[in-house]
Every structure is written in structure tokens, then in C-alpha cells.
C-alpha atoms as a PDB file:
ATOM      1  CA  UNK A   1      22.106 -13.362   2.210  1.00  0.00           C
ATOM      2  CA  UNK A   2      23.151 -16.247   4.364  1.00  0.00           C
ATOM      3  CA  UNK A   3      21.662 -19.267   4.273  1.00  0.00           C
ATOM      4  CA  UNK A   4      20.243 -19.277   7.955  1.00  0.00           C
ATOM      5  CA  UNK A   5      18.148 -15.953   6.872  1.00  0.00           C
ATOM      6  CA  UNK A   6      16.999 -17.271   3.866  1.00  0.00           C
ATOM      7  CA  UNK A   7      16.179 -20.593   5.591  1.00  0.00           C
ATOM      8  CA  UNK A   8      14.165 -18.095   8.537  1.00  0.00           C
ATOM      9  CA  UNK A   9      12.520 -16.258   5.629  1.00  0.00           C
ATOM     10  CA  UNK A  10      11.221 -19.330   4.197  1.00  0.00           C
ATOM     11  CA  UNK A  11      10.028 -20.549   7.317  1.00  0.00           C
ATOM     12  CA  UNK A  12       8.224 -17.424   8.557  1.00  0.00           C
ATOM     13  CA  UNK A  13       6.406 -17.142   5.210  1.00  0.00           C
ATOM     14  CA  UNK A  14       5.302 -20.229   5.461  1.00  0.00           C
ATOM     15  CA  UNK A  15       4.076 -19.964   9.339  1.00  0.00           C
ATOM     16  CA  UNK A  16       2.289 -16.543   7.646  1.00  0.00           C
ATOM     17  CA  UNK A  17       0.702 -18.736   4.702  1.00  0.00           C
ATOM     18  CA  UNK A  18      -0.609 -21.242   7.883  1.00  0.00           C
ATOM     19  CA  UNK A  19       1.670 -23.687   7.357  1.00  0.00           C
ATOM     20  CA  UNK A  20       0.631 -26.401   9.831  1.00  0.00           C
ATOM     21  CA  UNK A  21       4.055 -28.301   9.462  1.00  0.00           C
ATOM     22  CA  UNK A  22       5.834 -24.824  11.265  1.00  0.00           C
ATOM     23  CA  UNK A  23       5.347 -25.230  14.973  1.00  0.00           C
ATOM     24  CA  UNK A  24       3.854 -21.764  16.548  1.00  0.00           C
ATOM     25  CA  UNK A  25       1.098 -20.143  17.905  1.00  0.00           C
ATOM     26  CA  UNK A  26      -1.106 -16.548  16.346  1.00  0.00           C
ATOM     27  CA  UNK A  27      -1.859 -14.107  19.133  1.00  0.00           C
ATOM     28  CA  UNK A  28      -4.111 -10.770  18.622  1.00  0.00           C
ATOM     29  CA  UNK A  29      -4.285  -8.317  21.002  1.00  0.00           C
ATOM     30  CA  UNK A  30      -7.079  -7.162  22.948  1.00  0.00           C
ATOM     31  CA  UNK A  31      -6.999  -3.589  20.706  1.00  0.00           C
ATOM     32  CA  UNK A  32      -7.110  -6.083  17.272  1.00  0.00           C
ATOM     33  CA  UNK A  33      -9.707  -8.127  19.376  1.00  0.00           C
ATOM     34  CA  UNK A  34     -12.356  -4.617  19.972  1.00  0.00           C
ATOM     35  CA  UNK A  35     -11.093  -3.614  16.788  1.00  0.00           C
ATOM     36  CA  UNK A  36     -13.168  -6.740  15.520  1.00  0.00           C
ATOM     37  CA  UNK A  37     -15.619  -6.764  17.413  1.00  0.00           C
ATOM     38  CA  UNK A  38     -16.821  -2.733  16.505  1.00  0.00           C
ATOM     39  CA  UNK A  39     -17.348  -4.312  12.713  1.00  0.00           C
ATOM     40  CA  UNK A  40     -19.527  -6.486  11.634  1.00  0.00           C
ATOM     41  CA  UNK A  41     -19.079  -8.303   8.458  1.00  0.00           C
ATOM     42  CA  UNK A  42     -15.275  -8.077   9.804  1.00  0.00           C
ATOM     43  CA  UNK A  43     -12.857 -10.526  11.897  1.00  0.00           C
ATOM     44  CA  UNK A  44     -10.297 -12.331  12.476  1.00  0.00           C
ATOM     45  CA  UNK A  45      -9.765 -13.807   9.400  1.00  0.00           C
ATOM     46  CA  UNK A  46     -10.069 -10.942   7.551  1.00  0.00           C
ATOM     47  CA  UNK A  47      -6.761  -9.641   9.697  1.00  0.00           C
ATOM     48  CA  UNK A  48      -4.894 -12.979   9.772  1.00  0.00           C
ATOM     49  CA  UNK A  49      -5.534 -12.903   5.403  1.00  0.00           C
ATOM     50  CA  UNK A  50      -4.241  -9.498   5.442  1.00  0.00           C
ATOM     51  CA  UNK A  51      -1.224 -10.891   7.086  1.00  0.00           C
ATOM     52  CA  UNK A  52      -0.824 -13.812   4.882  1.00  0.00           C
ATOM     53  CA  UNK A  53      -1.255 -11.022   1.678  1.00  0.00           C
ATOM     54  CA  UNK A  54       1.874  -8.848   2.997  1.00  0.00           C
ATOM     55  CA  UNK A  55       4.439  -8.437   0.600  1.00  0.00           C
ATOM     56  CA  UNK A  56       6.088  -4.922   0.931  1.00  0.00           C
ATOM     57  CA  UNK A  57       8.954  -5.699   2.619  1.00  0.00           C
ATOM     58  CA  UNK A  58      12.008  -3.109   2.414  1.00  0.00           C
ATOM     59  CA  UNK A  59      15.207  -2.597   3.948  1.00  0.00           C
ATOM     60  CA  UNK A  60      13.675  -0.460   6.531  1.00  0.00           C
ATOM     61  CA  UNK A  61      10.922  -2.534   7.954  1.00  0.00           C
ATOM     62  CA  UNK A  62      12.972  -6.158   6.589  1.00  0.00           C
ATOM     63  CA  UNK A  63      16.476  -5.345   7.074  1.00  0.00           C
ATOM     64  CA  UNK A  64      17.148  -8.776   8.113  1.00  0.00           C
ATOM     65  CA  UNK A  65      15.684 -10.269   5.224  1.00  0.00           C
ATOM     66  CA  UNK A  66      13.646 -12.510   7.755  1.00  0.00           C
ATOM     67  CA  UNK A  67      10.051 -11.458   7.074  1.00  0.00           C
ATOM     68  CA  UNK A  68       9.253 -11.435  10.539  1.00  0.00           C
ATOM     69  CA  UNK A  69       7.194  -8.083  11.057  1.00  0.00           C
ATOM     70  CA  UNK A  70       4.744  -5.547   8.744  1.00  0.00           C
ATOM     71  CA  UNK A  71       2.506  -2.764   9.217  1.00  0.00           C
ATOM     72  CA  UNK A  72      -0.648  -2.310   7.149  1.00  0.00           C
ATOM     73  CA  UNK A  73      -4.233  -0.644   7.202  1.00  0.00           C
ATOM     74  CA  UNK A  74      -7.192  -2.115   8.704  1.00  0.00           C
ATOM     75  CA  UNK A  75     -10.742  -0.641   8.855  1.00  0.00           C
ATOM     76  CA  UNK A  76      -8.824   3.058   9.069  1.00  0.00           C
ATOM     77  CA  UNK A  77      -6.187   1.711  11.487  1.00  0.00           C
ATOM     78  CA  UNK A  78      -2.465   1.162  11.673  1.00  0.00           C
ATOM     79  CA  UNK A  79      -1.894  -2.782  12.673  1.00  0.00           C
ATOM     80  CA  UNK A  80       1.498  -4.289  12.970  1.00  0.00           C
ATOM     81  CA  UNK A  81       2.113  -8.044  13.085  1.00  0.00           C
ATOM     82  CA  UNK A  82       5.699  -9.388  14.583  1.00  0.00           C
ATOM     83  CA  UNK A  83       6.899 -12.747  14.385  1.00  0.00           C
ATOM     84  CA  UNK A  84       9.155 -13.942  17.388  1.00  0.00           C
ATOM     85  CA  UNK A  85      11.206 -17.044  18.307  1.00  0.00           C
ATOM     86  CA  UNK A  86      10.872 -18.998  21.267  1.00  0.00           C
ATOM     87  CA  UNK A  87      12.565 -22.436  22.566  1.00  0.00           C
ATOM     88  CA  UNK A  88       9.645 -25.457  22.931  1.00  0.00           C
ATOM     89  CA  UNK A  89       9.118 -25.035  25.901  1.00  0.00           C
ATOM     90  CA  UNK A  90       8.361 -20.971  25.309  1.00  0.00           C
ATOM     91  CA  UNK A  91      10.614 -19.598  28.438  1.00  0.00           C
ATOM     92  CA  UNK A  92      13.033 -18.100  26.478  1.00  0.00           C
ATOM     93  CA  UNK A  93      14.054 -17.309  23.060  1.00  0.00           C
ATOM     94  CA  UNK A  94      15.575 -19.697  20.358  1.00  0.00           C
ATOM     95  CA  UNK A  95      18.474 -20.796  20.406  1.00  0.00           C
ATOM     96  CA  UNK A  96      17.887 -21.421  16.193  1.00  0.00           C
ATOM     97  CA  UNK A  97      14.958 -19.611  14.370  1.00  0.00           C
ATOM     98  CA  UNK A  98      16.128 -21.656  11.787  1.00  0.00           C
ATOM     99  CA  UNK A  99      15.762 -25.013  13.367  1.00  0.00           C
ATOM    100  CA  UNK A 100      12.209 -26.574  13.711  1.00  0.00           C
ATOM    101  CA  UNK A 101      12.680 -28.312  16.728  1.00  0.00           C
ATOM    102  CA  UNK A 102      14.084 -25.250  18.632  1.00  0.00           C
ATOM    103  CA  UNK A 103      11.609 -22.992  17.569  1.00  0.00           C
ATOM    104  CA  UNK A 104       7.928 -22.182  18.128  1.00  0.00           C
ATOM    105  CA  UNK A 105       7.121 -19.316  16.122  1.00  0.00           C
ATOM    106  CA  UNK A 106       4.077 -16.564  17.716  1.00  0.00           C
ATOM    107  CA  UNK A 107       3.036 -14.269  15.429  1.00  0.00           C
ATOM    108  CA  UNK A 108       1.164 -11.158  17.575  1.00  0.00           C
ATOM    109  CA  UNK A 109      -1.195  -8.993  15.536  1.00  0.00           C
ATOM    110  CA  UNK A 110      -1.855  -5.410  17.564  1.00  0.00           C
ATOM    111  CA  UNK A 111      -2.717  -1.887  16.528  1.00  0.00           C
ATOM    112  CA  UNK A 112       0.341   0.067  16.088  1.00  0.00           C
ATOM    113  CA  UNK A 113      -0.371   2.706  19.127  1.00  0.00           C
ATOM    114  CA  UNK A 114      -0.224  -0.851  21.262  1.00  0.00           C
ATOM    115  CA  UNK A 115       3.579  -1.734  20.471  1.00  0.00           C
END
């Protein structure tokens, strides 16, 4: 593994873990959102700590060896979370994943049927 994907692994774990030093932004859909909202006792929280606990990553859903997406189960549902790079200034992507002040990570949290 090179040492720009290790660096990117490192970094997107940490975003996961909530991180405050990794610039980026967490973003749920509006299926995660009703998904919520239909359970009491539930929310986000529960989902973002679900995110934070992922550690199954493979060759087939990590074959980067970036940690930037998973899938688990959720109140009887399929949710996938994806971490992508944007520049600063979030018009297009980074130039650097790697590189703090090129990046802004956004994790998005959705039900799988919404991908």
C-alpha cells in the first residue's frame, strides 16, 4: 500500500471517529432522515455510531484500501455510507484526498435502494 492510501485511510477513519481536526461535512438523506423519524427511541446518532463502529472492510467493498464507503443493517434496512473528496471551496473534487487543506471530506449516509 502506498503511502497516499494509507495516509487517506487514516484520515477517513478519523473523519468517521468525528475527528474535528479533519475538515468535512455528514449528510443523511431524506430516506435515512424518514427512516428516523418512523422509530422512536432511534436517530441520528444511533446511524452516525453505526458508522463510526464499521470495520468489515474487504477487497470487494475496500479495494482501495481507503475506507471511504460500507453497507450495514439498520432497523431491517440496507444503509450505505460513502465518503467523497471535494476542493475547499466544494465545486469540484480534490485535487489531494490526502492533503488537509485541499480536501473537505462529506460523508452521505442513505438507504441502499437510494444510491
Amino acid at each position: 500500500m502506498t503511502k497516499q492510501r494509507e495516509t487517506i485511510r487514516d484520515l477517513n477513519d478519523r473523519f468517521r471517529a468525528l475527528d474535528q481536526t479533519i475538515p468535512g461535512r455528514i449528510m443523511i438523506t431524506s430516506g435515512v432522515q424518514h427512516l428516523i423519524a418512523e422509530h422512536n427511541g432511534f436517530g441520528l446518532n444511533d446511524v452516525v455510531r453505526a458508522v463510526q463502529a464499521f470495520d468489515k472492510f474487504d477487497k470487494d467493498n475496500d479495494p482501495y484500501g481507503q475506507h471511504y464507503y460500507g453497507a450495514f443493517d439498520f432497523l431491517n434496512r440496507r444503509l450505505f455510507w460513502k465518503i467523497d473528496y471535494y476542493a475547499p471551496n466544494l465545486q469540484h473534487g480534490s485535487e489531494d484526498p490526502a492533503d488537509l487543506t485541499k480536501t473537505v471530506r462529506v460523508l452521505t449516509i442513505m438507504l441502499a435502494e437510494e444510491y
